[in-house]
PDB file of N, CA and C in Angstrom:
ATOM      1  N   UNK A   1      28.014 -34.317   2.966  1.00  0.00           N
ATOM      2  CA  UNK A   1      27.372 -33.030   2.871  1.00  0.00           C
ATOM      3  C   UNK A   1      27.806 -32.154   4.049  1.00  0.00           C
ATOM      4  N   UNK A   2      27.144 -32.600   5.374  1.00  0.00           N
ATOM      5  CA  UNK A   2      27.849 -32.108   6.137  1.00  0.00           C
ATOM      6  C   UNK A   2      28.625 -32.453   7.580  1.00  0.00           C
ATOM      7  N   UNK A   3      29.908 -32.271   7.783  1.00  0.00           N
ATOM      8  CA  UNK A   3      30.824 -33.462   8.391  1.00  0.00           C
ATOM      9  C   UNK A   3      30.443 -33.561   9.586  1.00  0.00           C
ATOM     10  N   UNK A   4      29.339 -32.323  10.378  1.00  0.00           N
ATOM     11  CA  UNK A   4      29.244 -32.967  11.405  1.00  0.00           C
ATOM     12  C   UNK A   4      27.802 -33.797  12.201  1.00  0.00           C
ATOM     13  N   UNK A   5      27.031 -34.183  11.020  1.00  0.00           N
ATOM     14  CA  UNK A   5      25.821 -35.346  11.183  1.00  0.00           C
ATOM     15  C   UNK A   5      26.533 -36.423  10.550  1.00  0.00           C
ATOM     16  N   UNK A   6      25.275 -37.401  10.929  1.00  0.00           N
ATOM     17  CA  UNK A   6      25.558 -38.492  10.306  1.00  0.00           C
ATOM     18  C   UNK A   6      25.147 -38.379   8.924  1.00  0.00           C
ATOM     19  N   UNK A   7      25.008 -39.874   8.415  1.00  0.00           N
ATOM     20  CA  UNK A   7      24.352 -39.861   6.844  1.00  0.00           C
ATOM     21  C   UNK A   7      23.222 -40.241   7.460  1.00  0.00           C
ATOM     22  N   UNK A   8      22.469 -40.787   8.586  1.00  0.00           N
ATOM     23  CA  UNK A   8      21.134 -41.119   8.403  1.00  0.00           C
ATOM     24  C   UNK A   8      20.236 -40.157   8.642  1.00  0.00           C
ATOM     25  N   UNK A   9      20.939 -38.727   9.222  1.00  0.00           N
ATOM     26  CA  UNK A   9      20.743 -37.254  10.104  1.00  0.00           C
ATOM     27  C   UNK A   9      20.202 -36.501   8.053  1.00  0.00           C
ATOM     28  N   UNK A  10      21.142 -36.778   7.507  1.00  0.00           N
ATOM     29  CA  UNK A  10      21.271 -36.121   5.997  1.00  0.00           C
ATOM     30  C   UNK A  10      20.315 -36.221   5.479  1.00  0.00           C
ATOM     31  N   UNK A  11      20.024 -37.978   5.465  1.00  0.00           N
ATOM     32  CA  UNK A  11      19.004 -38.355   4.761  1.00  0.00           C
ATOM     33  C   UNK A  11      17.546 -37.984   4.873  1.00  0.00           C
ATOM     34  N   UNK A  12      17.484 -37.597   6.492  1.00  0.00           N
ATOM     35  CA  UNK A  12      16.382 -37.481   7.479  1.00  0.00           C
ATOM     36  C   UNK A  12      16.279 -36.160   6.879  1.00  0.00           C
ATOM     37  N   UNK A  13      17.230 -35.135   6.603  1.00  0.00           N
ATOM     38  CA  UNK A  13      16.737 -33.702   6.162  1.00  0.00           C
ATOM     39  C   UNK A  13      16.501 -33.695   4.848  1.00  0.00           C
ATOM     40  N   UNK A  14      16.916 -34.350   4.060  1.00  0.00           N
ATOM     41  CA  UNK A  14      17.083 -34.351   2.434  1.00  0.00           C
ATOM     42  C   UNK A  14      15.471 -35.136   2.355  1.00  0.00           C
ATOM     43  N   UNK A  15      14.875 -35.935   3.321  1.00  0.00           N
ATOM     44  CA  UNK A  15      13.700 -36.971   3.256  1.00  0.00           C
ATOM     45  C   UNK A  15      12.673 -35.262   3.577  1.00  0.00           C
ATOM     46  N   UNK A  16      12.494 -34.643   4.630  1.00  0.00           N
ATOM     47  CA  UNK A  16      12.091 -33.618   4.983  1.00  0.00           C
ATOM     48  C   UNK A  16      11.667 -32.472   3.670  1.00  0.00           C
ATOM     49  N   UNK A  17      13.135 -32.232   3.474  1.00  0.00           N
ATOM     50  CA  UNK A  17      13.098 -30.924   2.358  1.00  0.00           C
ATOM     51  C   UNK A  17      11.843 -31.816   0.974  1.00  0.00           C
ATOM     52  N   UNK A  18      11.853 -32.794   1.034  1.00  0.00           N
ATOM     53  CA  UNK A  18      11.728 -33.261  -0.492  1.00  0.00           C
ATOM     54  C   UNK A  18       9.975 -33.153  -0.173  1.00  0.00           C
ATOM     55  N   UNK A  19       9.310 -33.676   0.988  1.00  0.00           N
ATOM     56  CA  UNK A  19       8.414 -33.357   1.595  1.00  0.00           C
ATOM     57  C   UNK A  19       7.284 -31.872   1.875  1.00  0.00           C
ATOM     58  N   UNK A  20       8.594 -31.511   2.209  1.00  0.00           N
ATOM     59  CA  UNK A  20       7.654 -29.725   2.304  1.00  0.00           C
ATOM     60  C   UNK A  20       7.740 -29.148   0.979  1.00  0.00           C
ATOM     61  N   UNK A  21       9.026 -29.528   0.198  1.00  0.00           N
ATOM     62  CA  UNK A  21       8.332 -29.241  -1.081  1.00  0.00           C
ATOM     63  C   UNK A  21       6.821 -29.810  -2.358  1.00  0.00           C
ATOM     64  N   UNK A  22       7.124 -31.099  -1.631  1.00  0.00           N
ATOM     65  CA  UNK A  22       5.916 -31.658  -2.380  1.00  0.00           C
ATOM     66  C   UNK A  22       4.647 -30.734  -2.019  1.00  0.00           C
ATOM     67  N   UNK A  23       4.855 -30.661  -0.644  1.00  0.00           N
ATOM     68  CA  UNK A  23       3.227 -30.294   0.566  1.00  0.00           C
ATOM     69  C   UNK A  23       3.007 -28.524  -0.140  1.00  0.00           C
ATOM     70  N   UNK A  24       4.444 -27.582  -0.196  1.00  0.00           N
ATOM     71  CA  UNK A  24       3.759 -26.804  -0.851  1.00  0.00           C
ATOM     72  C   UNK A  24       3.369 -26.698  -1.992  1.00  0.00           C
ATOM     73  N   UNK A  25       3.581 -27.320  -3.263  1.00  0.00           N
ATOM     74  CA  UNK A  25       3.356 -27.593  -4.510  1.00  0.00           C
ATOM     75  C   UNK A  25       2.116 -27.988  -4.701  1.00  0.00           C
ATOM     76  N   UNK A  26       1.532 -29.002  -3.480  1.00  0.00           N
ATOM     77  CA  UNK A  26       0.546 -29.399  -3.821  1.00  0.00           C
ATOM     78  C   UNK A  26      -0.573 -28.037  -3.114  1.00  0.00           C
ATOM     79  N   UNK A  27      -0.444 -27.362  -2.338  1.00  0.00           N
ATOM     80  CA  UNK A  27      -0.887 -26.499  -1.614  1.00  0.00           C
ATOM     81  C   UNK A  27      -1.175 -25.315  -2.491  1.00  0.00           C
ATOM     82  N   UNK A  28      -0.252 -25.391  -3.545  1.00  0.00           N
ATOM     83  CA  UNK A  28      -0.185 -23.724  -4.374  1.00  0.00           C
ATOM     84  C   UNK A  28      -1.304 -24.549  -5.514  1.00  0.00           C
ATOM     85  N   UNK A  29      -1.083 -25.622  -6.026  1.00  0.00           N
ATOM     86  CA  UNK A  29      -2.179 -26.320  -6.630  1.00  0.00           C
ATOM     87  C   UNK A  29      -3.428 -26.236  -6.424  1.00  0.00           C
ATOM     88  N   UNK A  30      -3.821 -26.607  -5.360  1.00  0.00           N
ATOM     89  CA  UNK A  30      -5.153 -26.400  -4.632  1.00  0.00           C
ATOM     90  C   UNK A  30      -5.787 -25.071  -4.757  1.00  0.00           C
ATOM     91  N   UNK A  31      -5.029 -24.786  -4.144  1.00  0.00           N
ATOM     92  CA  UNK A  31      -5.272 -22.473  -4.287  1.00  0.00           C
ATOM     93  C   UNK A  31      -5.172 -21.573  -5.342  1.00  0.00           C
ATOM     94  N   UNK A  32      -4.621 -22.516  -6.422  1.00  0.00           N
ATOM     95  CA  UNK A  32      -5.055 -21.715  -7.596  1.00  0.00           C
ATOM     96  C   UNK A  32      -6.204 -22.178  -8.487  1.00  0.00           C
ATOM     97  N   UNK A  33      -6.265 -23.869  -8.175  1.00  0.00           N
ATOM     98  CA  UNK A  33      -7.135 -24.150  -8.874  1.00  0.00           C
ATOM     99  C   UNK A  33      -9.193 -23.825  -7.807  1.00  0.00           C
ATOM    100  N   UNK A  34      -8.681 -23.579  -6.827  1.00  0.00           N
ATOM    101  CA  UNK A  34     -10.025 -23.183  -6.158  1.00  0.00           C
ATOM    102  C   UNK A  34      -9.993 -21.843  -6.396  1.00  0.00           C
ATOM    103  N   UNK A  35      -9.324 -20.734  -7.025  1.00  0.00           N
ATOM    104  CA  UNK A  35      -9.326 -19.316  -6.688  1.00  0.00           C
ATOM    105  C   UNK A  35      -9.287 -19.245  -8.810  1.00  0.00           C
ATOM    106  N   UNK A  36      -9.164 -19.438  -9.207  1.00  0.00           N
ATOM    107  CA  UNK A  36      -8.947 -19.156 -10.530  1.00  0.00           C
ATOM    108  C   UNK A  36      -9.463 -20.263 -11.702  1.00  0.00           C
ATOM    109  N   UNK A  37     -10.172 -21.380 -11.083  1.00  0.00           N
ATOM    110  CA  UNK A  37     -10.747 -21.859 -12.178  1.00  0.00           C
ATOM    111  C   UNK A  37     -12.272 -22.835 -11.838  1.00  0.00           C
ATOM    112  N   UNK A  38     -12.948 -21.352 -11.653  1.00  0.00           N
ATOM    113  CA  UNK A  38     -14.691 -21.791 -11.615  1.00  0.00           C
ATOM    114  C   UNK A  38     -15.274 -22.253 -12.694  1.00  0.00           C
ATOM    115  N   UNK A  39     -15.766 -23.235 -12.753  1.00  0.00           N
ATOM    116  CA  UNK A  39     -16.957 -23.424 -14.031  1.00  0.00           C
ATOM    117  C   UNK A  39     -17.993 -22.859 -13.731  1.00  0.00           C
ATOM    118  N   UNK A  40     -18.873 -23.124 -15.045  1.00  0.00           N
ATOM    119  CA  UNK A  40     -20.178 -22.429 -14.949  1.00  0.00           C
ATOM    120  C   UNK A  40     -21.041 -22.792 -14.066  1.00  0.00           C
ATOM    121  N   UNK A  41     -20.731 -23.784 -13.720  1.00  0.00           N
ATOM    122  CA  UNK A  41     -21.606 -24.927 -12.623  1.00  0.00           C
ATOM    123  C   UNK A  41     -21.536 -24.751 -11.418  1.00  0.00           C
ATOM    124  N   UNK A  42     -20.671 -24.664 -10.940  1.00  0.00           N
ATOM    125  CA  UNK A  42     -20.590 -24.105  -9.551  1.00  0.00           C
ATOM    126  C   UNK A  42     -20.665 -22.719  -9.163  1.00  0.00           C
ATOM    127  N   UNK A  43     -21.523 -21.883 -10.157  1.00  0.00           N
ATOM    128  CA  UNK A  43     -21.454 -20.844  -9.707  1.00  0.00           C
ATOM    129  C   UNK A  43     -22.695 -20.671  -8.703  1.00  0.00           C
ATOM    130  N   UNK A  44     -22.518 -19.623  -7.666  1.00  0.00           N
ATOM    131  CA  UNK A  44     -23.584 -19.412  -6.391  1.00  0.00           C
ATOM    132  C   UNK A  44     -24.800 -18.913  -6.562  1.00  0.00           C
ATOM    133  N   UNK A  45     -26.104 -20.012  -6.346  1.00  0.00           N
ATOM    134  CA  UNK A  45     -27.378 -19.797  -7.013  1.00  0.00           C
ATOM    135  C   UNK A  45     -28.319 -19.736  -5.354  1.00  0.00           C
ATOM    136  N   UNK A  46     -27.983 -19.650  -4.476  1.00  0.00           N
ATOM    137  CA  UNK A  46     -28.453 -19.326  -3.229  1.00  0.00           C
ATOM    138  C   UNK A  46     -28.133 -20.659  -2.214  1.00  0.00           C
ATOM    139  N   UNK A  47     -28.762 -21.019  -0.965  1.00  0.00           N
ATOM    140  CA  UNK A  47     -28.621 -22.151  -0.388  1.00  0.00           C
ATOM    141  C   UNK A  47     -28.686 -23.391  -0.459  1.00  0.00           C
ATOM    142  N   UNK A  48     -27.584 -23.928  -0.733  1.00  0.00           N
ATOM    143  CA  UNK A  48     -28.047 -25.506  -1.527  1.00  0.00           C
ATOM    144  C   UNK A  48     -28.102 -26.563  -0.253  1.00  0.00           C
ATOM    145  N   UNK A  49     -28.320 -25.837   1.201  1.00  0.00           N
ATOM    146  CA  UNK A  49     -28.626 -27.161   2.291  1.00  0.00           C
ATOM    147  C   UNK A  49     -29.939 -26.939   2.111  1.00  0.00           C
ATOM    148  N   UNK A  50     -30.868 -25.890   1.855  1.00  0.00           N
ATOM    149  CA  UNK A  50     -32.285 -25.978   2.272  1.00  0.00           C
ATOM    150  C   UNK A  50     -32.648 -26.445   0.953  1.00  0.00           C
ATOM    151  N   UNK A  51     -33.881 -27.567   1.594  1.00  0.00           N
ATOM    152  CA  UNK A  51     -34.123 -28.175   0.082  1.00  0.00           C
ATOM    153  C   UNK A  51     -35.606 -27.850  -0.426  1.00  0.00           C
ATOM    154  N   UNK A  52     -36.303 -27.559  -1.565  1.00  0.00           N
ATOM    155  CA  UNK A  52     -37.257 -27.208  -2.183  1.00  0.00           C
ATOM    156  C   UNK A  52     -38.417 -27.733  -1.818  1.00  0.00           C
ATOM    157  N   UNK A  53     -39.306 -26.726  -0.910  1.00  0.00           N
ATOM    158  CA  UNK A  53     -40.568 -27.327  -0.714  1.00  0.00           C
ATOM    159  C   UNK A  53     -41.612 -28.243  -1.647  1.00  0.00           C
ATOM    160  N   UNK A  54     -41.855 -29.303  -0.859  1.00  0.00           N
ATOM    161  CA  UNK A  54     -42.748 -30.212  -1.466  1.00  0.00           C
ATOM    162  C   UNK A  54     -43.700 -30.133  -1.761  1.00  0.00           C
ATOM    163  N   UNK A  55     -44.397 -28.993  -0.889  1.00  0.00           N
ATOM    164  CA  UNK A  55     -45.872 -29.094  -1.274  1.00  0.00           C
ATOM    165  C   UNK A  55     -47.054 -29.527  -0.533  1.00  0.00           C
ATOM    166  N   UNK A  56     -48.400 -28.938  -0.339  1.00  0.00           N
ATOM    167  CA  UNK A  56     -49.321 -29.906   0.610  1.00  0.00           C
ATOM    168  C   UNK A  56     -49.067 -31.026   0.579  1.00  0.00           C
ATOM    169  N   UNK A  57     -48.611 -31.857  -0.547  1.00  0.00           N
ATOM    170  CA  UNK A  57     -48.999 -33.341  -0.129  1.00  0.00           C
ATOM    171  C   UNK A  57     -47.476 -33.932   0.013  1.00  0.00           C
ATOM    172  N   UNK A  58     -46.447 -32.821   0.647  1.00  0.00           N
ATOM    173  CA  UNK A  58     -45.172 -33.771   1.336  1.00  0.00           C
ATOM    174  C   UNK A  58     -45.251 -35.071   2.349  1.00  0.00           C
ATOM    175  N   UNK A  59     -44.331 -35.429   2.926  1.00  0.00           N
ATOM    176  CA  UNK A  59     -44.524 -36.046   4.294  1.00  0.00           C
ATOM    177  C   UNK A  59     -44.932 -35.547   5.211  1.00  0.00           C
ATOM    178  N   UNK A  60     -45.570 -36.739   5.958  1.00  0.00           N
ATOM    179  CA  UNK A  60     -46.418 -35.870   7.153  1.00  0.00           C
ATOM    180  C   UNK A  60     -45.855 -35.220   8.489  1.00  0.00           C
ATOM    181  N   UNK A  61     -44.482 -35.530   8.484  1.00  0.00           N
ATOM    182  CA  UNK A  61     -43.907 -34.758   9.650  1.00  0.00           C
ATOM    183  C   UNK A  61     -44.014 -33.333   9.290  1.00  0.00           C
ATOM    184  N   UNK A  62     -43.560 -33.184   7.716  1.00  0.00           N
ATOM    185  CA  UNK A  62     -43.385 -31.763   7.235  1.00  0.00           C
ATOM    186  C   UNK A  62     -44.436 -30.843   7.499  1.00  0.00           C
ATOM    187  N   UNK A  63     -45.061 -31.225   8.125  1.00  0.00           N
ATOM    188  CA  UNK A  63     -46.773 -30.625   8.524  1.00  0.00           C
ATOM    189  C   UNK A  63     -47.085 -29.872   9.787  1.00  0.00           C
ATOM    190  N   UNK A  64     -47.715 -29.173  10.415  1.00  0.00           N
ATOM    191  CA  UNK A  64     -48.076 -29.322  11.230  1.00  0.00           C
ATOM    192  C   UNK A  64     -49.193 -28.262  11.582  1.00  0.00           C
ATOM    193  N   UNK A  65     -50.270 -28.539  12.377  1.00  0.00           N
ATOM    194  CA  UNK A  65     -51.632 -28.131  12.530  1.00  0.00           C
ATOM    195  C   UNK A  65     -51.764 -27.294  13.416  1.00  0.00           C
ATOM    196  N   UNK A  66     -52.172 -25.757  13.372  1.00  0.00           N
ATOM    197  CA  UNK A  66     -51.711 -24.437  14.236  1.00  0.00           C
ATOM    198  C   UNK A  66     -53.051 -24.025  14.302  1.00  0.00           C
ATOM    199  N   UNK A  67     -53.289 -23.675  15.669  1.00  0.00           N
ATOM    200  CA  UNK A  67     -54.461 -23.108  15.974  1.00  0.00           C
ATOM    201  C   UNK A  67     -54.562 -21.704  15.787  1.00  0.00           C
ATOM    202  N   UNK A  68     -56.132 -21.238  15.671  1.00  0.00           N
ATOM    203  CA  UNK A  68     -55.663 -20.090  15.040  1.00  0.00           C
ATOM    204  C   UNK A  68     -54.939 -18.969  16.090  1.00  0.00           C
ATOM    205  N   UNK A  69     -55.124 -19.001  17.051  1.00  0.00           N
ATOM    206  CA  UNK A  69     -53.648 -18.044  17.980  1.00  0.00           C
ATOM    207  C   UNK A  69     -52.444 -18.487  17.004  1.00  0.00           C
ATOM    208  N   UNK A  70     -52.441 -19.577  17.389  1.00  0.00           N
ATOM    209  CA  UNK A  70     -50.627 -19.767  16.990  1.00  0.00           C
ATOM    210  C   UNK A  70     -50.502 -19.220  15.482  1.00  0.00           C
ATOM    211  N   UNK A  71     -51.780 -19.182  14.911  1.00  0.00           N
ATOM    212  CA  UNK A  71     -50.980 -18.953  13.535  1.00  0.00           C
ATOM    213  C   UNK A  71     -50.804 -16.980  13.416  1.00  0.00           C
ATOM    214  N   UNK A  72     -51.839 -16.531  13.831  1.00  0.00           N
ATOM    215  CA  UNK A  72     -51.535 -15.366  14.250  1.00  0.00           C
ATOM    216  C   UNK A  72     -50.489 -14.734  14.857  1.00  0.00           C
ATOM    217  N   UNK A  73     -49.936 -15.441  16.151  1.00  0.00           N
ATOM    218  CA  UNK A  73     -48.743 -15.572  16.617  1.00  0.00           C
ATOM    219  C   UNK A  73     -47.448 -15.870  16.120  1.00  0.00           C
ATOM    220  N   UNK A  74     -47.812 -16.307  14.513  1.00  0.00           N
ATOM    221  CA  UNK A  74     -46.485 -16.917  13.748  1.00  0.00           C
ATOM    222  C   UNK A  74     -46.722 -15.376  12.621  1.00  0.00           C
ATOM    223  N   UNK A  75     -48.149 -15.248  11.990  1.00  0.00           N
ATOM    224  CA  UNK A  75     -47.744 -14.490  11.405  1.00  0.00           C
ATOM    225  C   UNK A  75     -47.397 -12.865  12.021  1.00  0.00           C
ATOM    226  N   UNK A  76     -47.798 -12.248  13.345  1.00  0.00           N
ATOM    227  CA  UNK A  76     -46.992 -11.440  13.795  1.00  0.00           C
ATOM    228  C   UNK A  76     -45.586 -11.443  13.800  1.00  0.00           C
ATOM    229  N   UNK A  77     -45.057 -12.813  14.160  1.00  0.00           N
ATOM    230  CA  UNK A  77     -43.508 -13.018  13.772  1.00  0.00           C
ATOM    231  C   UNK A  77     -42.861 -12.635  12.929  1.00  0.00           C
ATOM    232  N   UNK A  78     -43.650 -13.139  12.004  1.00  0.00           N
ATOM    233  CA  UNK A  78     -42.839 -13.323  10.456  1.00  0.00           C
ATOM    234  C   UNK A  78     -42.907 -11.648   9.798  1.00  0.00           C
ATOM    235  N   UNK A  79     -44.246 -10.933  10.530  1.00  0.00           N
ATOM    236  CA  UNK A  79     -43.780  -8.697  10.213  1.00  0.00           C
ATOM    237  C   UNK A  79     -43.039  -9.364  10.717  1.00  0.00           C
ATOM    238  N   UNK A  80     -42.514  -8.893  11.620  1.00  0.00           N
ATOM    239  CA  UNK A  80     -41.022  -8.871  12.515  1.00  0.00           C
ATOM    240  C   UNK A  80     -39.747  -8.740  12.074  1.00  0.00           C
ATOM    241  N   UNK A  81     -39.905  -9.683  11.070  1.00  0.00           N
ATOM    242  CA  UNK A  81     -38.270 -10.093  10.518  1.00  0.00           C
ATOM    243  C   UNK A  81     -38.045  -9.097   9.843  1.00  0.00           C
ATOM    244  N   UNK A  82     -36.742  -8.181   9.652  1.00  0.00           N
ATOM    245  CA  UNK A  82     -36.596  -7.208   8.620  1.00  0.00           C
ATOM    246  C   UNK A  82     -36.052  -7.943   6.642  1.00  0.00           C
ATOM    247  N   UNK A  83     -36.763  -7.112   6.076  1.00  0.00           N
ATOM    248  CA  UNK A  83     -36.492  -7.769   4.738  1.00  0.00           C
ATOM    249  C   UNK A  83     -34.899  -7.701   4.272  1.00  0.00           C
ATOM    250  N   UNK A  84     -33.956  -7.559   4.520  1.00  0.00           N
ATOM    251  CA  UNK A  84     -33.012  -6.785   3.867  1.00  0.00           C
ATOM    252  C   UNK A  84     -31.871  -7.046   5.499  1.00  0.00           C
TER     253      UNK A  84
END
């Protein structure tokens, strides 16, 4: 191929080329199939780390007992936050 490498220099680039072609092939794969083929299922229904309150009778860590300052103090907080 070319006279002034070796053949194991050749092989080493011909081993290379065959490589970055795989890596982008598989790369253009990935990116079309994440960009162009959503199912119905995965479509975005709000935060799926926070998980659905349990309820008064969750676990008991999930709990906790606020005097009435503090709860006053929480619900002044919570005006606070802007909606939007």
């Amino acid at each position: 191929m070319f006279p002034s490498i070796t053949l194991a220099q050749e092989i080493g680039i011909a081993v290379l080329l065959v490589a970055a072609f795989v890596w982008v092939v598989g790369l253009g794969h990935i990116l079309w199939d994440g960009r162009f083929h959503h199912s119905g299922q995965d479509a975005f229904e709000g935060l799926s780390t926070i998980p659905t309150q349990r309820g008064p009778a969750g676990h008991p860590m999930e709990s906790v007992e606020l005097t009435e300052e503090e709860e006053q103090a929480f619900a002044g907080l919570v005006r606070t936050i802007p909606l939007h």
